[in-house]
C-alpha atoms as a PDB file:
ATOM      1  CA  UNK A   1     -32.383 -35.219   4.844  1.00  0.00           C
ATOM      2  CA  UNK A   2     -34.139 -34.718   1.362  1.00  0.00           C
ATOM      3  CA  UNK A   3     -31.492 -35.058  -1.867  1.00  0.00           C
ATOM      4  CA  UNK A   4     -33.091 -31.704  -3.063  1.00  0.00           C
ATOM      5  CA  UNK A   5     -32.038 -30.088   0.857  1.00  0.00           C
ATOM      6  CA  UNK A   6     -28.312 -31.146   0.526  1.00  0.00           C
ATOM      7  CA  UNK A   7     -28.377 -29.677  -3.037  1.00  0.00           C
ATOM      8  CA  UNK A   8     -29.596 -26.509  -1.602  1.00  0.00           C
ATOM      9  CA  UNK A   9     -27.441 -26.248   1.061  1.00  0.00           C
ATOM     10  CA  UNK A  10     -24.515 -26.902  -1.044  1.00  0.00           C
ATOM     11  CA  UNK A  11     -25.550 -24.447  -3.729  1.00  0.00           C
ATOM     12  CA  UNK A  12     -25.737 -22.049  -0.912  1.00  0.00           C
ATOM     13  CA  UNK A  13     -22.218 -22.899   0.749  1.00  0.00           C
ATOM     14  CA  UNK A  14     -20.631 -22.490  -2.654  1.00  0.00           C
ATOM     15  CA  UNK A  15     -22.018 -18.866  -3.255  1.00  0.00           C
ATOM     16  CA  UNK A  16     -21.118 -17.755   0.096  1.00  0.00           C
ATOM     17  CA  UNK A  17     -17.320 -19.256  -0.191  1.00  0.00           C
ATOM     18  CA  UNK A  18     -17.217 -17.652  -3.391  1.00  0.00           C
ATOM     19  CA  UNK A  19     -18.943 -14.396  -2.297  1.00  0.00           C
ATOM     20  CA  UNK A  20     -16.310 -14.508   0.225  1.00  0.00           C
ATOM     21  CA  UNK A  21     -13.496 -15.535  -1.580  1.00  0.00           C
ATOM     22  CA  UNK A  22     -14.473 -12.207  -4.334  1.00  0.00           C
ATOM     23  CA  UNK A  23     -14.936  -9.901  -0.925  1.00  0.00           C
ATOM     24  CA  UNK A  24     -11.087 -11.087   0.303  1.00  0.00           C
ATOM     25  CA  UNK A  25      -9.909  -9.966  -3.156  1.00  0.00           C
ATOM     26  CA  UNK A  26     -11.396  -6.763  -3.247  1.00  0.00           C
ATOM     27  CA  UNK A  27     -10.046  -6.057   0.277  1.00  0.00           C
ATOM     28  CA  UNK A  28      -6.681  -7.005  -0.312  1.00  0.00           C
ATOM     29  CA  UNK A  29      -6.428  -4.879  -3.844  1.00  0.00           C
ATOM     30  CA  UNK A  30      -8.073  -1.955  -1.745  1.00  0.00           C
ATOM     31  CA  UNK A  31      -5.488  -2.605   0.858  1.00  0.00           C
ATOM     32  CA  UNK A  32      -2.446  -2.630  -1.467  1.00  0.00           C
ATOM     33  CA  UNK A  33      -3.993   0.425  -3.043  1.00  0.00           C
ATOM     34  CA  UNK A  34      -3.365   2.348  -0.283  1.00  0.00           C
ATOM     35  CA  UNK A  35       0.170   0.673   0.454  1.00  0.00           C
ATOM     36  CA  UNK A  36       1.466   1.989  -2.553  1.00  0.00           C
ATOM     37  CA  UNK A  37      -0.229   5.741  -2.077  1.00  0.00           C
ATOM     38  CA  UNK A  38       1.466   5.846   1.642  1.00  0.00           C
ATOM     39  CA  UNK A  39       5.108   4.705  -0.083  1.00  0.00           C
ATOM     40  CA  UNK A  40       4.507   7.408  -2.754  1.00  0.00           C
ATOM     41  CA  UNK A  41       3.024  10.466  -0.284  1.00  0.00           C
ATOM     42  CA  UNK A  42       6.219  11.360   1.033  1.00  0.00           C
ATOM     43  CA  UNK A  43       7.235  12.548  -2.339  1.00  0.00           C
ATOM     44  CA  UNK A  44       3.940  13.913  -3.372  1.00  0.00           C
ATOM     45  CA  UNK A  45       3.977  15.934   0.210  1.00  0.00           C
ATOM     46  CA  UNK A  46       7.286  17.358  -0.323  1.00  0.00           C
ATOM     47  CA  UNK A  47       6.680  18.241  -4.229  1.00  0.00           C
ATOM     48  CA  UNK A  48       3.006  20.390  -3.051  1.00  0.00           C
ATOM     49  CA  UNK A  49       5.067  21.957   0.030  1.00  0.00           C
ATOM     50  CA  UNK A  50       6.884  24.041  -2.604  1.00  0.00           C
ATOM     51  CA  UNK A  51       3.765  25.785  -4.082  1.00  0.00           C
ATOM     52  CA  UNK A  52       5.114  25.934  -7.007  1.00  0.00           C
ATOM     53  CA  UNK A  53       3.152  25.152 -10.841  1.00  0.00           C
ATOM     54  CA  UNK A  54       5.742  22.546 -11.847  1.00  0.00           C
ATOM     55  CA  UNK A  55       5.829  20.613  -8.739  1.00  0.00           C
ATOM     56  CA  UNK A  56       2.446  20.628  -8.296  1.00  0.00           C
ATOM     57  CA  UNK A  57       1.794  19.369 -11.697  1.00  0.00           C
ATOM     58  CA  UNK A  58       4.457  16.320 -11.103  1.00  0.00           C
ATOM     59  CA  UNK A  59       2.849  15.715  -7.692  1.00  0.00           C
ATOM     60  CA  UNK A  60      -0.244  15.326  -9.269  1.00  0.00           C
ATOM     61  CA  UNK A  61       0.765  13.291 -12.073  1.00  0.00           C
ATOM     62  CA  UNK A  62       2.942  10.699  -9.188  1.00  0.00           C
ATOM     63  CA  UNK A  63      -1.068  10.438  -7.635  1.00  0.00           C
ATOM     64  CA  UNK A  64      -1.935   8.933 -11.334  1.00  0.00           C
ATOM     65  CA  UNK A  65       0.296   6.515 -10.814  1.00  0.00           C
ATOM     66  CA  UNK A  66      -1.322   2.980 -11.146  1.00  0.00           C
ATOM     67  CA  UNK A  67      -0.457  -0.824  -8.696  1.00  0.00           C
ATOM     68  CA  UNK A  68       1.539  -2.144 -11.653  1.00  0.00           C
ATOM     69  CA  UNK A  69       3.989   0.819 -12.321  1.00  0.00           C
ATOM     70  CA  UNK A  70       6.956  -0.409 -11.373  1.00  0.00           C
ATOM     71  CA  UNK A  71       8.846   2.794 -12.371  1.00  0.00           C
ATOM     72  CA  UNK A  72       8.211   6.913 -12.373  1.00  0.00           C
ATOM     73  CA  UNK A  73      10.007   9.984 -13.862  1.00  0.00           C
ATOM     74  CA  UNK A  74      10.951  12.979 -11.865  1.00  0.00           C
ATOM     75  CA  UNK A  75      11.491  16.116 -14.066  1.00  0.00           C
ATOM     76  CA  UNK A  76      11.554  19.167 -11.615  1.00  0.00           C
ATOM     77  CA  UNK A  77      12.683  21.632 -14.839  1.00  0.00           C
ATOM     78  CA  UNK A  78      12.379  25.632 -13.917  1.00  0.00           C
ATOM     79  CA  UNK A  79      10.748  24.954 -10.390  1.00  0.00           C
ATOM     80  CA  UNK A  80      12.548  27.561  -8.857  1.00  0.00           C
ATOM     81  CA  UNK A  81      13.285  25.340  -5.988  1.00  0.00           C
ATOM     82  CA  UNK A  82      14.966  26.606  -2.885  1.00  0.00           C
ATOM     83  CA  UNK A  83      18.096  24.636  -1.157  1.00  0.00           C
ATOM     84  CA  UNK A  84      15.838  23.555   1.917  1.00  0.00           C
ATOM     85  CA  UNK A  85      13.210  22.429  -0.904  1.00  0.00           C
ATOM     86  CA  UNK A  86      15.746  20.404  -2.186  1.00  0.00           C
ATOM     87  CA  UNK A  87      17.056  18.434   0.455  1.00  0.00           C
ATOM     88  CA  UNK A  88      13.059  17.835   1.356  1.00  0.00           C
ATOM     89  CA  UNK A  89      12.203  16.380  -2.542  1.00  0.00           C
ATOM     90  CA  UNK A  90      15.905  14.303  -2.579  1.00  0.00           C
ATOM     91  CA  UNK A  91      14.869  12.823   1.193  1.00  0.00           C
ATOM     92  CA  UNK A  92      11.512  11.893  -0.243  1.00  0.00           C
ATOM     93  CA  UNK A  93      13.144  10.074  -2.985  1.00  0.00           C
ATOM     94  CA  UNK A  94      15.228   8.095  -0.791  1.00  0.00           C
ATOM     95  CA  UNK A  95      11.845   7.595   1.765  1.00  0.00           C
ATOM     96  CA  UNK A  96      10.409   5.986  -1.548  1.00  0.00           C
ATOM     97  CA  UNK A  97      13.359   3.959  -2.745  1.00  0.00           C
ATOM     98  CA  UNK A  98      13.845   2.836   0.969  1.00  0.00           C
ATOM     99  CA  UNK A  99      10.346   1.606   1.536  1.00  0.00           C
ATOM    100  CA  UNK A 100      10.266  -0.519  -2.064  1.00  0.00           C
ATOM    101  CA  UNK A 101       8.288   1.948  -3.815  1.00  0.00           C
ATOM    102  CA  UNK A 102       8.664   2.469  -7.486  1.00  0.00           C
ATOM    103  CA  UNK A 103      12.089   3.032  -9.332  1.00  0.00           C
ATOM    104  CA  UNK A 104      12.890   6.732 -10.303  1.00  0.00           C
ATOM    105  CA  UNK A 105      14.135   6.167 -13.605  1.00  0.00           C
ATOM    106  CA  UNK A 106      14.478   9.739 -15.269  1.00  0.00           C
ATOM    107  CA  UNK A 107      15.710  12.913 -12.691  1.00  0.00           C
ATOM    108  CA  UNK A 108      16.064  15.907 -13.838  1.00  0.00           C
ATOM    109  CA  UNK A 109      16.253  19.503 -11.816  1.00  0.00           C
ATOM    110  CA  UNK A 110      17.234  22.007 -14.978  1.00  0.00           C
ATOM    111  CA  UNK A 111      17.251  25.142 -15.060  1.00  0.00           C
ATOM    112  CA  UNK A 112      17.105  25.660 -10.762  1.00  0.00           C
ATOM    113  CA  UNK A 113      20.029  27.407 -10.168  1.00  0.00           C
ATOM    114  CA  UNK A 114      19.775  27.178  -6.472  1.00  0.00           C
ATOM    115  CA  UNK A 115      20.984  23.390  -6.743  1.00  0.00           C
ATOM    116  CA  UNK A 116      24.535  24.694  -6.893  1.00  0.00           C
ATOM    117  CA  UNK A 117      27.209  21.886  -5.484  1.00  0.00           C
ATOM    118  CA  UNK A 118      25.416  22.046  -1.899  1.00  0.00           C
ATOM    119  CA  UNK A 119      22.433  20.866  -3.665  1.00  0.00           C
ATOM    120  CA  UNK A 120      23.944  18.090  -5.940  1.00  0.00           C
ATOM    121  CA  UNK A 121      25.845  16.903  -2.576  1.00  0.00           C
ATOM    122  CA  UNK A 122      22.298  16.342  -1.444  1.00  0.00           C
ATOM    123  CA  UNK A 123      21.019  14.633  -4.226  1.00  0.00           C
ATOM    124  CA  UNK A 124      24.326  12.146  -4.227  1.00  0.00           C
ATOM    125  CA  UNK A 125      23.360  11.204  -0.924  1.00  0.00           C
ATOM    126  CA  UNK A 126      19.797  10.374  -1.573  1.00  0.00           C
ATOM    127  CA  UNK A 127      19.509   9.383  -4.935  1.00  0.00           C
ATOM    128  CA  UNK A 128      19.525   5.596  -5.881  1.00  0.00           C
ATOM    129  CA  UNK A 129      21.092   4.054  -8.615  1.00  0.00           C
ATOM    130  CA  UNK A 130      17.870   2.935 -10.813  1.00  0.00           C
ATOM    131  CA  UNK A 131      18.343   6.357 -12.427  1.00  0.00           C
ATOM    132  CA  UNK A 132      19.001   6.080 -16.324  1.00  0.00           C
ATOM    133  CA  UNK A 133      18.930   9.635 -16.708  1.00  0.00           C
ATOM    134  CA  UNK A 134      19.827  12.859 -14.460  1.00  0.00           C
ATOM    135  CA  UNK A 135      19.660  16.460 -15.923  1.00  0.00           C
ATOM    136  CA  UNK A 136      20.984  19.497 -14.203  1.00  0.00           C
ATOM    137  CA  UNK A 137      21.839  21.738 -17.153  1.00  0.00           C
ATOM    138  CA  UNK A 138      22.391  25.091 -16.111  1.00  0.00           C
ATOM    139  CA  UNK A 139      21.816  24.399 -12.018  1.00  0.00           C
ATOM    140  CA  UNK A 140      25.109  26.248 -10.730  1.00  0.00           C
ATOM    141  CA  UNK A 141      26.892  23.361 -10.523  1.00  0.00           C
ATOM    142  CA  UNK A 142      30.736  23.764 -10.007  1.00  0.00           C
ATOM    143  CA  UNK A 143      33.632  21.418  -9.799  1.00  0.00           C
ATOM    144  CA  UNK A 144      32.949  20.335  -6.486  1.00  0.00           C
ATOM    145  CA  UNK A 145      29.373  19.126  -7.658  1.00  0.00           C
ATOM    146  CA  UNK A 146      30.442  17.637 -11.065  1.00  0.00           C
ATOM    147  CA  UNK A 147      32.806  15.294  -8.636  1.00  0.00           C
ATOM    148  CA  UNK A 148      30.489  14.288  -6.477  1.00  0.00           C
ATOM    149  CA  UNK A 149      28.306  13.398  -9.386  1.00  0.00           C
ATOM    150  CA  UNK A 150      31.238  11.694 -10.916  1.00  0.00           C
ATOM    151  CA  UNK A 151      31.810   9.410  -7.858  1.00  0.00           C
ATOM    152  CA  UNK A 152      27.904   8.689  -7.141  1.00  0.00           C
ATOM    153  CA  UNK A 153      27.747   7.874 -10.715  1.00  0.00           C
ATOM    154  CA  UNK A 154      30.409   5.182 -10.942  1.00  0.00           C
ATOM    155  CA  UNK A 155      28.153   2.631  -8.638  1.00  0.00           C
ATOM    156  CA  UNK A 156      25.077   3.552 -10.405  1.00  0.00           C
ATOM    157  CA  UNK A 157      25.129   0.963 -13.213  1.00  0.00           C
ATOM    158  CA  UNK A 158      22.037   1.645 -14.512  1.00  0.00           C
ATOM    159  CA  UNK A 159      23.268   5.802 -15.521  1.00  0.00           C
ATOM    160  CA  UNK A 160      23.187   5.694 -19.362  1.00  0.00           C
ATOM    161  CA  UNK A 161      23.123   9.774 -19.389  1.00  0.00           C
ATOM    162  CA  UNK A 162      24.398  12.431 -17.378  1.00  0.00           C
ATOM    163  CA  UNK A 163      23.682  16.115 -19.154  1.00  0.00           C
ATOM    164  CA  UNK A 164      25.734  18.929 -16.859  1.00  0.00           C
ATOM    165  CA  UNK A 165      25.623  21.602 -19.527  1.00  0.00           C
ATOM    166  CA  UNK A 166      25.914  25.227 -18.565  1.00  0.00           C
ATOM    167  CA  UNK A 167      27.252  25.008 -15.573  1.00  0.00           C
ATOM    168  CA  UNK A 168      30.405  26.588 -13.918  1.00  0.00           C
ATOM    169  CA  UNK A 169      32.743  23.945 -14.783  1.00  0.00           C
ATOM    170  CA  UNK A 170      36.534  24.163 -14.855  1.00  0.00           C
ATOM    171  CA  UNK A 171      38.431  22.586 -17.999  1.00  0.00           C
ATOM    172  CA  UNK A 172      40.077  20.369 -15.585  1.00  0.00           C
ATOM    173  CA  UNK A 173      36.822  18.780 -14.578  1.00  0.00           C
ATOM    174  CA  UNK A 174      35.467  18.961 -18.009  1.00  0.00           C
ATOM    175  CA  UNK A 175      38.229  16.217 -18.662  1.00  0.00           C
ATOM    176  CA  UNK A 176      37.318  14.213 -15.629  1.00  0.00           C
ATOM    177  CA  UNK A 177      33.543  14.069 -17.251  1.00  0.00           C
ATOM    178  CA  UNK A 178      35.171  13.075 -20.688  1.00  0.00           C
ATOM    179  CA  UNK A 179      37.691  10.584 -19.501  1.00  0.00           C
ATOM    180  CA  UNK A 180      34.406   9.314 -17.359  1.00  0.00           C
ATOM    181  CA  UNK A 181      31.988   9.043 -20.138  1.00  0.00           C
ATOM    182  CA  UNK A 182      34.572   7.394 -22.155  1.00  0.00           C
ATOM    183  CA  UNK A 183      35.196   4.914 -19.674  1.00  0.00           C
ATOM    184  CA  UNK A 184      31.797   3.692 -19.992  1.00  0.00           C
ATOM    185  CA  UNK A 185      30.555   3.131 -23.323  1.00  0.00           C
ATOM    186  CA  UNK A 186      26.975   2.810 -22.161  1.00  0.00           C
ATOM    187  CA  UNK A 187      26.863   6.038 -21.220  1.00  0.00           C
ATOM    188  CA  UNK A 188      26.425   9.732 -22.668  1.00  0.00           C
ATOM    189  CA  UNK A 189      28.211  12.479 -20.535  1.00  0.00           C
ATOM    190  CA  UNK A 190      27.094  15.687 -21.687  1.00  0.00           C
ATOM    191  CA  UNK A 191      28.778  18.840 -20.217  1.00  0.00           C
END
């Protein structure tokens, strides 16, 4: 064989590994592309099932999510959300959490009233403890909620503010969520 055929033919190999090798990356990008959209659609699903402005808009903003965030906000504020609606959105969450998608950092479900203590029982149960933040001013939240927030929030380490304001708290569970805040420095316990 002719020096000048083996330099072709190796010229040629090395494009086509390297074609190939490109092609492989592509894929697998494409591939974990659409991972991360399937771990995220439960939430997305359940947020458009509401038809309602807000959670459309943080539906669509969770579909602008990008590979690398590692992390997402959840601020459902005046959504008007029903109790069945909220049991869907907080089993989504947990869907999420559960299948290693990214961390909800900041919750907040202001100004729904239908949360109530039946709702924030729900949430307890479904939330995980990345959350720095959870707001649920003026949600009809009673003592019985404010406890179970109390208790979910003592194993979530990461909880540097809990804001319960306007709710229908009693003064005895006002100085359960004092005592609490004060036992942990690194947090803020607003009620």
């Amino acid at each position: 064989m002719k020096r000048s055929s083996i330099k072709t033919l190796l010229k040629t190999a090395s494009v086509c590994v390297f074609s190939f090798s490109i092609a492989m990356h592509v894929f697998a990008n494409n591939s974990f592309s659409e991972k991360e959209e399937a771990i995220i659609n439960p939430l997305i699903n359940a947020l458009r099932s509401t038809n309602h402005p807000v959670s459309n808009k943080v539906a669509e903003t969770l579909l602008s999510l990008k590979n690398t965030d590692s992390s997402y906000d959840l601020h459902l504020r005046n959504a008007d959300l029903t109790y069945n609606q909220i049991t869907l959105i907080a089993e989504a969450i947990k869907t999420v959490h559960e299948n290693g998608g990214p961390s909800l950092q900041s919750f907040s479900m202001s100004y729904n009233s239908s949360v109530g203590d039946e709702g924030v029982l729900i949430l307890v149960k479904n939330l995980p403890h990345t959350i720095t933040e959870i707001g649920l001013v003026q949600s009809g939240i009673g003592d019985k909620g404010a406890e179970a927030l109390i208790r979910w929030a003592t194993h979530a380490k990461q909880l540097r503010w809990l804001c319960v304001e306007e709710n229908i708290l009693s003064n005895n569970i006002k100085d359960r969520l004092r005592t609490f805040g004060q036992e942990r420095s690194d947090l803020l316990v607003i009620f």
